[in-house]
Protein backbone atom coordinates (compact mmCIF):
# COMPACT_ATOMS: atom_id res chain seq x y z
CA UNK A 1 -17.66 -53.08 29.76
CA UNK A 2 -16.60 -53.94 33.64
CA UNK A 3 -15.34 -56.85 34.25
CA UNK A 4 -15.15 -58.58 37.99
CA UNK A 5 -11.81 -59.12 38.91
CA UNK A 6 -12.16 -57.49 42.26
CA UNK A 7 -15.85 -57.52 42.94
CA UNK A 8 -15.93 -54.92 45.08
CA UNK A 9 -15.39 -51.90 42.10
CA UNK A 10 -17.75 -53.76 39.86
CA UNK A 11 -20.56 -53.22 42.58
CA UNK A 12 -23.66 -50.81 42.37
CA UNK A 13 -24.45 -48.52 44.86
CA UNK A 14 -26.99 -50.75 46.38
CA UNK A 15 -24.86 -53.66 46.16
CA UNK A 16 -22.10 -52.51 47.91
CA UNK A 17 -24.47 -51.15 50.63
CA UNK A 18 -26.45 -54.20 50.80
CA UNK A 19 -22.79 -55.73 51.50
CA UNK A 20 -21.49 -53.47 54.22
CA UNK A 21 -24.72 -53.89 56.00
CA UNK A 22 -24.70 -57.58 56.40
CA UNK A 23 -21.06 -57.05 57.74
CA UNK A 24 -22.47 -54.20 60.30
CA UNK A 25 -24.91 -57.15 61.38
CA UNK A 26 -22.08 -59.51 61.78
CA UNK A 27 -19.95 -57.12 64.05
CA UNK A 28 -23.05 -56.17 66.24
CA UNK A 29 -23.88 -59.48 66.59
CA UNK A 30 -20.20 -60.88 67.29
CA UNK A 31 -19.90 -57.72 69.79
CA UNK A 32 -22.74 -58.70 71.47
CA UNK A 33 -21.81 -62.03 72.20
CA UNK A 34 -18.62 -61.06 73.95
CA UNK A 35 -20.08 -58.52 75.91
CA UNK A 36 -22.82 -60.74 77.14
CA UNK A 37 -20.09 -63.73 77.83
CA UNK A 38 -17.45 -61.03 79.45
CA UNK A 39 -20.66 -59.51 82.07
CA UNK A 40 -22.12 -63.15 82.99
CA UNK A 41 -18.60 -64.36 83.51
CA UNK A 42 -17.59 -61.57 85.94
CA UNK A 43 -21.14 -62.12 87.63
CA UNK A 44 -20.61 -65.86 88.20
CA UNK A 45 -17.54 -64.80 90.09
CA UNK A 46 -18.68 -62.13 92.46
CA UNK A 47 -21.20 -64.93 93.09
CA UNK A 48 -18.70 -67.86 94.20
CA UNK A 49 -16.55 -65.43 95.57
CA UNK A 50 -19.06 -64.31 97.96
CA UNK A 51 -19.88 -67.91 99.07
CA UNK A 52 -16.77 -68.66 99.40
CA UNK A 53 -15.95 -65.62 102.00
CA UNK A 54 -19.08 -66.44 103.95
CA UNK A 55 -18.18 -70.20 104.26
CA UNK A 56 -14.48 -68.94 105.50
CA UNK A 57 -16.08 -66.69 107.80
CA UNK A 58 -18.07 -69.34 109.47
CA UNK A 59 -15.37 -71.75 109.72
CA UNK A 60 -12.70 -69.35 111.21
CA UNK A 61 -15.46 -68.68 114.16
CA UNK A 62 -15.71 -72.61 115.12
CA UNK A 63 -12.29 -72.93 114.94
CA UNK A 64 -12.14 -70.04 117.05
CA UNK A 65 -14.59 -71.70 119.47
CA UNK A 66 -13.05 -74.66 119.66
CA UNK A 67 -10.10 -73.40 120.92
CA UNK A 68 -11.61 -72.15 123.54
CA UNK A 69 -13.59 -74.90 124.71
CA UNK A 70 -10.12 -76.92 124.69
CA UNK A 71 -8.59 -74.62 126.96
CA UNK A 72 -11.74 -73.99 129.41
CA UNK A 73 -12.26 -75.35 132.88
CA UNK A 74 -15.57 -75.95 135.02
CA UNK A 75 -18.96 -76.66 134.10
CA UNK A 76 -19.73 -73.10 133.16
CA UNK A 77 -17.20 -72.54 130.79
CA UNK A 78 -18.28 -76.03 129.04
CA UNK A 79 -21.79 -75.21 128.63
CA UNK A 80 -20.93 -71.69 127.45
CA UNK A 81 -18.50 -73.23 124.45
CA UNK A 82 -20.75 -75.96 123.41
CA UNK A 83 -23.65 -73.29 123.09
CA UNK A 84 -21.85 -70.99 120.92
CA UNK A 85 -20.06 -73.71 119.49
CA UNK A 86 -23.69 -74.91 118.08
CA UNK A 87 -24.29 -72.30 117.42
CA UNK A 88 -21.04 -71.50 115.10
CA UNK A 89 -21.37 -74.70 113.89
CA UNK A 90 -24.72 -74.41 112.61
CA UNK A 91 -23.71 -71.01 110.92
CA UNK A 92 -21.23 -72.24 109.14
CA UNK A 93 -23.05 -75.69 108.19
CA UNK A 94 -25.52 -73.22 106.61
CA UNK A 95 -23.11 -71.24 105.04
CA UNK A 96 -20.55 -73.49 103.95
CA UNK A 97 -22.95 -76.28 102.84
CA UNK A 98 -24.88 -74.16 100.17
CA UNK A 99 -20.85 -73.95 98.30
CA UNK A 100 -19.91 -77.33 99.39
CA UNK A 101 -22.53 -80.15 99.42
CA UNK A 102 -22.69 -82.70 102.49
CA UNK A 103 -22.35 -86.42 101.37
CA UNK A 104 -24.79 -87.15 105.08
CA UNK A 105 -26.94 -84.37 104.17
CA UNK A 106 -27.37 -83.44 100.71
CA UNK A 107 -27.98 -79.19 100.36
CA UNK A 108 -30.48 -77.79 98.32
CA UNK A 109 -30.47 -76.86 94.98
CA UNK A 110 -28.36 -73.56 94.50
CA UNK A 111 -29.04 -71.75 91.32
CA UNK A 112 -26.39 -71.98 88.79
CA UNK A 113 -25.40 -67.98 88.51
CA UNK A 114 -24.26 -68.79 84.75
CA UNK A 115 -27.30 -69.75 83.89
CA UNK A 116 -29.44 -67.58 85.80
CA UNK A 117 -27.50 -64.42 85.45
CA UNK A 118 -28.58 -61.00 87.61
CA UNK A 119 -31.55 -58.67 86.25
CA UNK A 120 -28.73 -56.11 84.52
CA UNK A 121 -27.15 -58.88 83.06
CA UNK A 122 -30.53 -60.43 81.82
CA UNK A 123 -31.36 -56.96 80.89
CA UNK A 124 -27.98 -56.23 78.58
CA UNK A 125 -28.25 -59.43 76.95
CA UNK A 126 -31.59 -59.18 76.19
CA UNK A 127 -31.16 -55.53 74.64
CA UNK A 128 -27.78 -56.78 72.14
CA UNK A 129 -30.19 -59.24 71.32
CA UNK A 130 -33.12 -56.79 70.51
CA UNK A 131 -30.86 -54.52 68.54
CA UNK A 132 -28.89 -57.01 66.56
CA UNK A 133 -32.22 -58.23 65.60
CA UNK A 134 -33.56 -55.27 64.42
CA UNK A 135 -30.29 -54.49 62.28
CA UNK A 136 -30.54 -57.71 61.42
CA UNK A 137 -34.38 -57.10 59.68
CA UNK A 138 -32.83 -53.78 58.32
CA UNK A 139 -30.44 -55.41 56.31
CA UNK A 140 -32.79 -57.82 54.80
CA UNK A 141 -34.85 -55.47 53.70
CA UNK A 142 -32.00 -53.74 52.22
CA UNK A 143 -30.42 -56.61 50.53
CA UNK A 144 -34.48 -57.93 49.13
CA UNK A 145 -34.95 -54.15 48.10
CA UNK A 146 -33.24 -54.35 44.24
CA UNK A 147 -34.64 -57.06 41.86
CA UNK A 148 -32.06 -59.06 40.43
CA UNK A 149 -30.84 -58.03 37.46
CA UNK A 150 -30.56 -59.85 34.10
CA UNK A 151 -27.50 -60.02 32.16
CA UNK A 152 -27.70 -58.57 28.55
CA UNK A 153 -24.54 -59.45 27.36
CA UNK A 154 -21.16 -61.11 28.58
CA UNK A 155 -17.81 -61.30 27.94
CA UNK A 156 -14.54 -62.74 29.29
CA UNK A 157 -11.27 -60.42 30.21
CA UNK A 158 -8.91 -62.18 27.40
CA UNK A 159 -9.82 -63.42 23.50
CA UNK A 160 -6.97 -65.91 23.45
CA UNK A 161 -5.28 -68.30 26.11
CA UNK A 162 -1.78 -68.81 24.71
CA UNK A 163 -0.06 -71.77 26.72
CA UNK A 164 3.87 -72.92 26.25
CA UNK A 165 3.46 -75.88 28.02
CA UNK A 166 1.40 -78.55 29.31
CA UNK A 167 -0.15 -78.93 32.84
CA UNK A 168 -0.55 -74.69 33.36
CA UNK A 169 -3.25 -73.01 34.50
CA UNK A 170 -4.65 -69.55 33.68
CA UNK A 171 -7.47 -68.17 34.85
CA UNK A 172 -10.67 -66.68 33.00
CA UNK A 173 -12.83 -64.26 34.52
CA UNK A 174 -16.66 -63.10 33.31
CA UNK A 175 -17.70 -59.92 33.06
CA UNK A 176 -21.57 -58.63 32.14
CA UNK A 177 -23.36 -55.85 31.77
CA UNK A 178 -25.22 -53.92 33.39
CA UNK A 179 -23.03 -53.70 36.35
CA UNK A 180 -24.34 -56.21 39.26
CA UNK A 181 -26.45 -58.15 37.17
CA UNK A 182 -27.02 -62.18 38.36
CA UNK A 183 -24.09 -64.23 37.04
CA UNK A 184 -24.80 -67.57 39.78
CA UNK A 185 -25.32 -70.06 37.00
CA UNK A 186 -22.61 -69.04 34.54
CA UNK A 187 -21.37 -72.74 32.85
CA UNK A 188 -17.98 -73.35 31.28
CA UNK A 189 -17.20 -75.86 28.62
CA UNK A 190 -14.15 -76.42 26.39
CA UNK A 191 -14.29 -77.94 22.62
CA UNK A 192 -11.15 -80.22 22.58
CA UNK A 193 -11.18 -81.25 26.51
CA UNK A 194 -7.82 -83.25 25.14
CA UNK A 195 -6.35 -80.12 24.72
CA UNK A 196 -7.82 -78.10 27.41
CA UNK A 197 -10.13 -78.32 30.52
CA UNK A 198 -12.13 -75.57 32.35
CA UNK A 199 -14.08 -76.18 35.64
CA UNK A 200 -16.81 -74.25 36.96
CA UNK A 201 -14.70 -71.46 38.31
CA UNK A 202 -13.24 -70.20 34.67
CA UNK A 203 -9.60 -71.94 35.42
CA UNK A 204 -8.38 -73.14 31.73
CA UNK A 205 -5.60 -76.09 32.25
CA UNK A 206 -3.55 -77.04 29.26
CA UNK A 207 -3.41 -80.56 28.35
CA UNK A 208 -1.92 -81.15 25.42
CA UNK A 209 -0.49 -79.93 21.65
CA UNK A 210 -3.57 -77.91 20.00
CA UNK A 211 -6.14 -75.41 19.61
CA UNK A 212 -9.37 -75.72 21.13
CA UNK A 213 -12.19 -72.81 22.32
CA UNK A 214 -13.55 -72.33 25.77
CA UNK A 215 -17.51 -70.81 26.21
CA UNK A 216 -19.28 -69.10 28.88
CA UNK A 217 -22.40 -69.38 28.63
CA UNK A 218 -24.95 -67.44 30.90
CA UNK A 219 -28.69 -68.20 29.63
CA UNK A 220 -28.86 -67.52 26.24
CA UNK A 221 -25.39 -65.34 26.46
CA UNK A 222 -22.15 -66.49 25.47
CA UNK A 223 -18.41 -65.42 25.04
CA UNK A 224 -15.65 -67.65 23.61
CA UNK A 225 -11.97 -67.42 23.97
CA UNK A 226 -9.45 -69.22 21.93
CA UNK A 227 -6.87 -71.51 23.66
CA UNK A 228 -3.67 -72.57 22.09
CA UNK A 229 -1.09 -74.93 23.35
CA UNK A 230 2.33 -75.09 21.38
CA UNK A 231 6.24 -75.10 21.89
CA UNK A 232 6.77 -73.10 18.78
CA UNK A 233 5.91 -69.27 18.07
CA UNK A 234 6.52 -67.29 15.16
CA UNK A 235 5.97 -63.44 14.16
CA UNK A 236 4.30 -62.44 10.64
CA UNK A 237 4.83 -59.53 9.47
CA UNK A 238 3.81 -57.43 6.14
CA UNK A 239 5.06 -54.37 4.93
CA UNK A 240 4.65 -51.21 2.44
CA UNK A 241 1.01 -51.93 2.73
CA UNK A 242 -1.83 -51.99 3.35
CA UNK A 243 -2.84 -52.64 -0.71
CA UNK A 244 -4.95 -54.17 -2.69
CA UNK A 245 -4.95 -57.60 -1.25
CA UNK A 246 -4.58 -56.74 2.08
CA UNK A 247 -8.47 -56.59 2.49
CA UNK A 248 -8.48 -60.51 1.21
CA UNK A 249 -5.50 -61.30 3.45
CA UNK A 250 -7.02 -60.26 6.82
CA UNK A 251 -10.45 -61.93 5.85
CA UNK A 252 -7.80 -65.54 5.07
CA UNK A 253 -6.09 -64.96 8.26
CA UNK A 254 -9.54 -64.55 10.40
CA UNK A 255 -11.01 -67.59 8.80
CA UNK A 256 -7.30 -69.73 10.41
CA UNK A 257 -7.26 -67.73 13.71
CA UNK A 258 -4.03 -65.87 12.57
CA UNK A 259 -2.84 -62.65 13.98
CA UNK A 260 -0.21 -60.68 12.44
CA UNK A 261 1.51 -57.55 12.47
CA UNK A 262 1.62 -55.16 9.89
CA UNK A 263 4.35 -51.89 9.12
CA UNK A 264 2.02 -49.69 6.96
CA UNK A 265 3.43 -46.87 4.80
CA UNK A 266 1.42 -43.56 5.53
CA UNK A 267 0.68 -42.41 2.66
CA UNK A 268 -0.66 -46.15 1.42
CA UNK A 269 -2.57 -46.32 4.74
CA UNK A 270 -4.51 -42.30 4.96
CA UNK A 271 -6.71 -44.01 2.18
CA UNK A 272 -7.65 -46.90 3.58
CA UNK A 273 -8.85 -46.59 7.13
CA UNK A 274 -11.70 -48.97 6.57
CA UNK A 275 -8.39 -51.91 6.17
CA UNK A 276 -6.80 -50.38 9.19
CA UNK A 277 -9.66 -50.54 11.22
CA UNK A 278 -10.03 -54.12 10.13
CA UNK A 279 -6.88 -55.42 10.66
CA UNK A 280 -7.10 -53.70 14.19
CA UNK A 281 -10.81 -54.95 15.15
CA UNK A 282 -9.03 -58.41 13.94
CA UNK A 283 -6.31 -58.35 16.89
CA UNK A 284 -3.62 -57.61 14.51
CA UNK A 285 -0.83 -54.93 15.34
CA UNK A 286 -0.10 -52.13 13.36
CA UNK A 287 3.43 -50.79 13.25
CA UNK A 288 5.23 -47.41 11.11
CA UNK A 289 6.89 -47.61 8.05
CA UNK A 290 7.17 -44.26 7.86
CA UNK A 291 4.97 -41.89 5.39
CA UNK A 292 6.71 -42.04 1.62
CA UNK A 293 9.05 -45.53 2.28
CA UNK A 294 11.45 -43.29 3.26
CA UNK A 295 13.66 -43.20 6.41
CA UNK A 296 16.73 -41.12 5.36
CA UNK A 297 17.87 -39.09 8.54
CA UNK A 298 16.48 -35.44 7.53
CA UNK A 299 12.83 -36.45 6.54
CA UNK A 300 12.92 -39.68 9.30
CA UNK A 301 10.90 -37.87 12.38
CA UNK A 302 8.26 -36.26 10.43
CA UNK A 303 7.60 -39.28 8.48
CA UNK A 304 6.92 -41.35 11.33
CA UNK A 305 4.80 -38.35 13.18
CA UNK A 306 2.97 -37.92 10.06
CA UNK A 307 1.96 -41.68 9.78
CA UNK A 308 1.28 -41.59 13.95
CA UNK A 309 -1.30 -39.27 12.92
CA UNK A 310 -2.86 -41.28 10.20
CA UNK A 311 -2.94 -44.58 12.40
CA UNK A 312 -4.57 -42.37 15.11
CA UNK A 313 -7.11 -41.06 12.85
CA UNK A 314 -8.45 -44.53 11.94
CA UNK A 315 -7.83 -46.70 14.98
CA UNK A 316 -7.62 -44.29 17.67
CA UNK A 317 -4.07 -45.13 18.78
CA UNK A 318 -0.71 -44.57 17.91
CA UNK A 319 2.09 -47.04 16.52
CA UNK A 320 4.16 -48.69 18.97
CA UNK A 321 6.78 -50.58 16.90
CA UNK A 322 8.84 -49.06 13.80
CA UNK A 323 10.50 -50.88 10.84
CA UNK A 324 13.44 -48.39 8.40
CA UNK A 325 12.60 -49.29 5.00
CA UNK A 326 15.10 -51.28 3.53
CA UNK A 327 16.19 -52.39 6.97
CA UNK A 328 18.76 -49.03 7.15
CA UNK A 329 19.44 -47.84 10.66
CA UNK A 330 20.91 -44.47 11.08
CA UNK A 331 21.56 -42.24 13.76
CA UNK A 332 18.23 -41.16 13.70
CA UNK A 333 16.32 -43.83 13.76
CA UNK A 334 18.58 -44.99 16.88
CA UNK A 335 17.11 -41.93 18.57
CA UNK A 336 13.62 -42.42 17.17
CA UNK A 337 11.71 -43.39 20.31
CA UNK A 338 10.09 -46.58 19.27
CA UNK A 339 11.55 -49.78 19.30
CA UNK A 340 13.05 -50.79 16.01
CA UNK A 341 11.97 -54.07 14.69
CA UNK A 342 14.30 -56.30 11.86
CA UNK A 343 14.07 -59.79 10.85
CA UNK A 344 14.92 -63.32 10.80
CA UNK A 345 13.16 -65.00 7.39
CA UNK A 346 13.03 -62.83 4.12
CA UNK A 347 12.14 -64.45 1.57
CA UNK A 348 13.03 -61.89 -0.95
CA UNK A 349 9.84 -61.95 -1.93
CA UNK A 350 9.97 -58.05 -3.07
CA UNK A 351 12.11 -59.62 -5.68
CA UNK A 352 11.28 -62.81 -6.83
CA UNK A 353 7.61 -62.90 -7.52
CA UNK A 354 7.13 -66.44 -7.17
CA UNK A 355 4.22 -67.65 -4.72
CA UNK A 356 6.47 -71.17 -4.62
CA UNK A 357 9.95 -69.68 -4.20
CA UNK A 358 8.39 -67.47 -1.30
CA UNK A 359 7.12 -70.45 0.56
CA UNK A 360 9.95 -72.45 0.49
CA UNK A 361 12.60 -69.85 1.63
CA UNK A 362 9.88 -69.27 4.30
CA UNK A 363 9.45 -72.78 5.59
CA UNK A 364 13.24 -73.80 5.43
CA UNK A 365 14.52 -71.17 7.61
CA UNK A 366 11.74 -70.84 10.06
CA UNK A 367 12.26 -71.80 13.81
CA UNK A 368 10.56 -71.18 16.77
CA UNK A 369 10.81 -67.20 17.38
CA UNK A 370 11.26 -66.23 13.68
CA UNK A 371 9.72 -62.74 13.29
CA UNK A 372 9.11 -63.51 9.09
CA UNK A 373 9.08 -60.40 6.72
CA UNK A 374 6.70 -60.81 3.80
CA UNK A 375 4.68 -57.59 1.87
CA UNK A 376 1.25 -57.35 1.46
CA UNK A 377 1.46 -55.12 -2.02
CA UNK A 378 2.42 -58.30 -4.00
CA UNK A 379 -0.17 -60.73 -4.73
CA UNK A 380 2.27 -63.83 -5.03
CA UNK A 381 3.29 -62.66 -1.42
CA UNK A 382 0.07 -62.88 -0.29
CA UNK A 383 -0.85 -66.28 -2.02
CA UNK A 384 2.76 -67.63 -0.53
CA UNK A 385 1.06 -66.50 3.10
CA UNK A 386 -1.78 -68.92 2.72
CA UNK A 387 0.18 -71.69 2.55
CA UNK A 388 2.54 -70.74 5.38
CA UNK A 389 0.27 -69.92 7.38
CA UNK A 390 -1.34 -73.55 6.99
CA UNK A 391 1.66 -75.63 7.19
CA UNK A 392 3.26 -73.81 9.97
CA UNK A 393 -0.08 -74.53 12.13
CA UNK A 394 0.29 -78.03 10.99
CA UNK A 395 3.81 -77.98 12.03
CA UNK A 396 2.48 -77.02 15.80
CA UNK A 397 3.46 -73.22 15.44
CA UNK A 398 1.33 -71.02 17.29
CA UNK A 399 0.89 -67.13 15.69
CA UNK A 400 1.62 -63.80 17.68
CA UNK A 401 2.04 -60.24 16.92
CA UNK A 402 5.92 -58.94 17.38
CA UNK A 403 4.73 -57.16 20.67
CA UNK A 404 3.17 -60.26 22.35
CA UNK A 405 6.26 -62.34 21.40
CA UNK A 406 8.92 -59.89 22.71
CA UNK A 407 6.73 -58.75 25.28
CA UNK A 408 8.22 -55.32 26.47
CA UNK A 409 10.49 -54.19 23.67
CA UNK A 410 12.28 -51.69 24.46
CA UNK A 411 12.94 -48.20 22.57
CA UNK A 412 15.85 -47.34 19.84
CA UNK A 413 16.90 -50.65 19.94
CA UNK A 414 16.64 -53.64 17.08
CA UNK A 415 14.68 -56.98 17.62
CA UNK A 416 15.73 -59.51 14.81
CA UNK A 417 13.65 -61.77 16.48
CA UNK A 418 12.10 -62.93 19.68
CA UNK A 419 13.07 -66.10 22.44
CA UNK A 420 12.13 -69.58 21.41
CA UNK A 421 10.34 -70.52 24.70
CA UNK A 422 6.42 -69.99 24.50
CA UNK A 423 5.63 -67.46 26.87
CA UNK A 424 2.43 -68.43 28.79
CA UNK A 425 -0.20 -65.19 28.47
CA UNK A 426 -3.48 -64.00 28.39
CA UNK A 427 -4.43 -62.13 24.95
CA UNK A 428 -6.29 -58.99 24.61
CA UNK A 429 -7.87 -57.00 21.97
């Protein structure tokens, strides 16, 4: 699946050629244009320029004459000076009056040189001309050569919009396949418009407290991403699994739009693949709780290799997170390479086996950032999850993995939980 942030490496062949020719066309045509303009500009000035020195000429020589006639004596010299004088004078009228117009004797018509440039310059233009033209019918060809594709499916770079405050914006950006296929009359639309707006460009702006969904739709395609909007967060988290409830638990937690993130024990994980898979195709995060619940220093390494692997062999990806059993940090789990993720809530629920008890500890000590430890093994555990779940989205919370709330944990050191301010993100999985 591409998707069309930058355009450009989402084009076919054809597209991107189709692309670059239109901007050869362009180029010739702008280069063109300032050649032509450049040429009939330097034209137009040899032209005045040359008037000009012939209408100087002539009116230096009847100066000249003048002179002469004011300093000459006798009939002869008077009849000699007033011929040539004529005849200066009627040089230079003829000369100077085609650049400078007589208000007696109005001159004729001189041609404009700008607008009727010389034979080359007529000829240069009019051969730009010819050849932008004919690039110009290339490219169209080019560009009319493909069909336009159809999309066959679509779908958006992010599954959930997760906003921490009012009046933000994020945007959302459409993707289809195959590559270059016609996505001009894509539509947006949200479901709760209270709690979230989208215009026609993808751009999703929070509005208030909520959940709503925002669809794509392209034809008959569609993709839908979840938006929340809260000022509370909170991490679930379930460990020694995944058992025999776990399957029910992810299918509860899809139907609410809840994510979570479980710390599997290898040897209860190698199997059930098909639940790991699940919980993974689900959006949920799957952590190491080493093989055999056991995270003593001398067995610590392997067991967390050895339940890398299983992970890996059902999901196709390694852990990123670790939790020790028991919560017991020793020097080797300082040096373990993962980040090591604690708590803030347990219920005890390992102990007291009371769906009631579980979900009260829960919701009294819960606050925004709470990373909550509960285990999926124990089916009063999983019933007390239910109702947490439901009461803490009533109560505005808004669900993350431990990842997405501390964002870039960072390795061989302990998280007991994560900040209290929503961070504003895009959600992928």
């Amino acid at each position: 699946m591409y998707n069309n942030r930058d355009i450009y490496s989402t084009m076919s062949r054809e597209a991107r050629f189709r692309r670059i020719a239109v901007v050869v066309v362009c180029a010739v045509v702008a280069a063109a244009l300032v050649i032509a303009s450049l040429y009939i500009s330097d034209s137009w000035k040899r032209e005045v320029a040359s008037v000009g020195a012939s209408g100087n000429k002539a009116v230096k020589e009847k100066s000249q004459l003048q002179s002469a006639k004011d300093s000459g004596s006798g009939p002869e010299s008077a009849g000699v000076v007033a011929a040539v004088g004529e005849s200066a004078s009627a040089a230079a009228v003829s000369v100077v009056g085609e650049a400078i117009p007589s208000a007696a004797a109005p001159a004729p018509e001189v041609a404009n040189p700008a607008a009727t440039p010389s034979p080359d310059v007529a000829s240069l233009s009019g051969s730009l001309v010819a050849v932008s033209s004919e690039v110009a019918t290339t490219a169209s060809a080019l560009m009319s050569a493909q069909p336009v594709q159809e999309a066959e499916s679509l779908s958006l770079d992010a599954r959930e919009l997760l906003f921490g405050k009012k009046g933000r914006n994020m945007g959302l950006i459409a993707s289809v396949e195959p590559v270059g296929a016609d996505m001009s009359d894509i539509e947006y639309s949200s479901s709760d418009r209270s709690v979230a707006t989208v215009n026609s460009e993808g751009v999703v702006r929070s509005k208030g407290w909520g959940t709503c969904r925002i669809t794509a739709k392209l034809g008959e395609l569609k993709a839908v991403c979840k938006v929340t909007v809260a000022s509370k967060w909170v991490a679930l988290t379930f460990d020694d699994g995944p058992g025999l409830y776990t399957d029910k638990l992810l299918t509860e937690m899809k139907k609410r739009s809840v994510r979570c993130t479980f710390f599997v024990v290898g040897q209860m994980a190698k199997p059930r693949a098909d639940i790991l898979k699940k919980a993974d195709r689900y959006g949920n995060e799957i952590g190491n709780h080493t093989y055999a619940h056991n995270g003593s220093a001398g067995v610590l390494m392997d067991a967390l290799r050895t339940t890398d692997d299983v992970v890996e062999n059902a999901i196709g990806k390694r852990t990123a997170l670790m939790r020790p059993p028991g919560g017991a940090i020793n020097d080797v789990t300082w040096r373990c390479g993962k980040p090591i993720i604690m708590w803030t809530v347990d219920p005890k629920d390992w102990r007291d086996r009371n769906a009631d008890t579980v979900y009260s500890r829960v919701m009294e000590n819960t606050r925004s950032g709470s990373i909550i430890l509960l285990h999926d093994i124990h089916p009063t555990s999983v019933a007390a999850a239910y109702r947490i779940m439901d009461e803490l989205k009533a109560r505005g919370y808004a669900f993350v993995t431990v990842s997405e709330m501390l964002k870039n944990p960072m390795a061989s050191k302990s998280y007991n939980s994560g900040p209290k301010k929503v961070r504003t993100m895009k959600i992928k999985y």
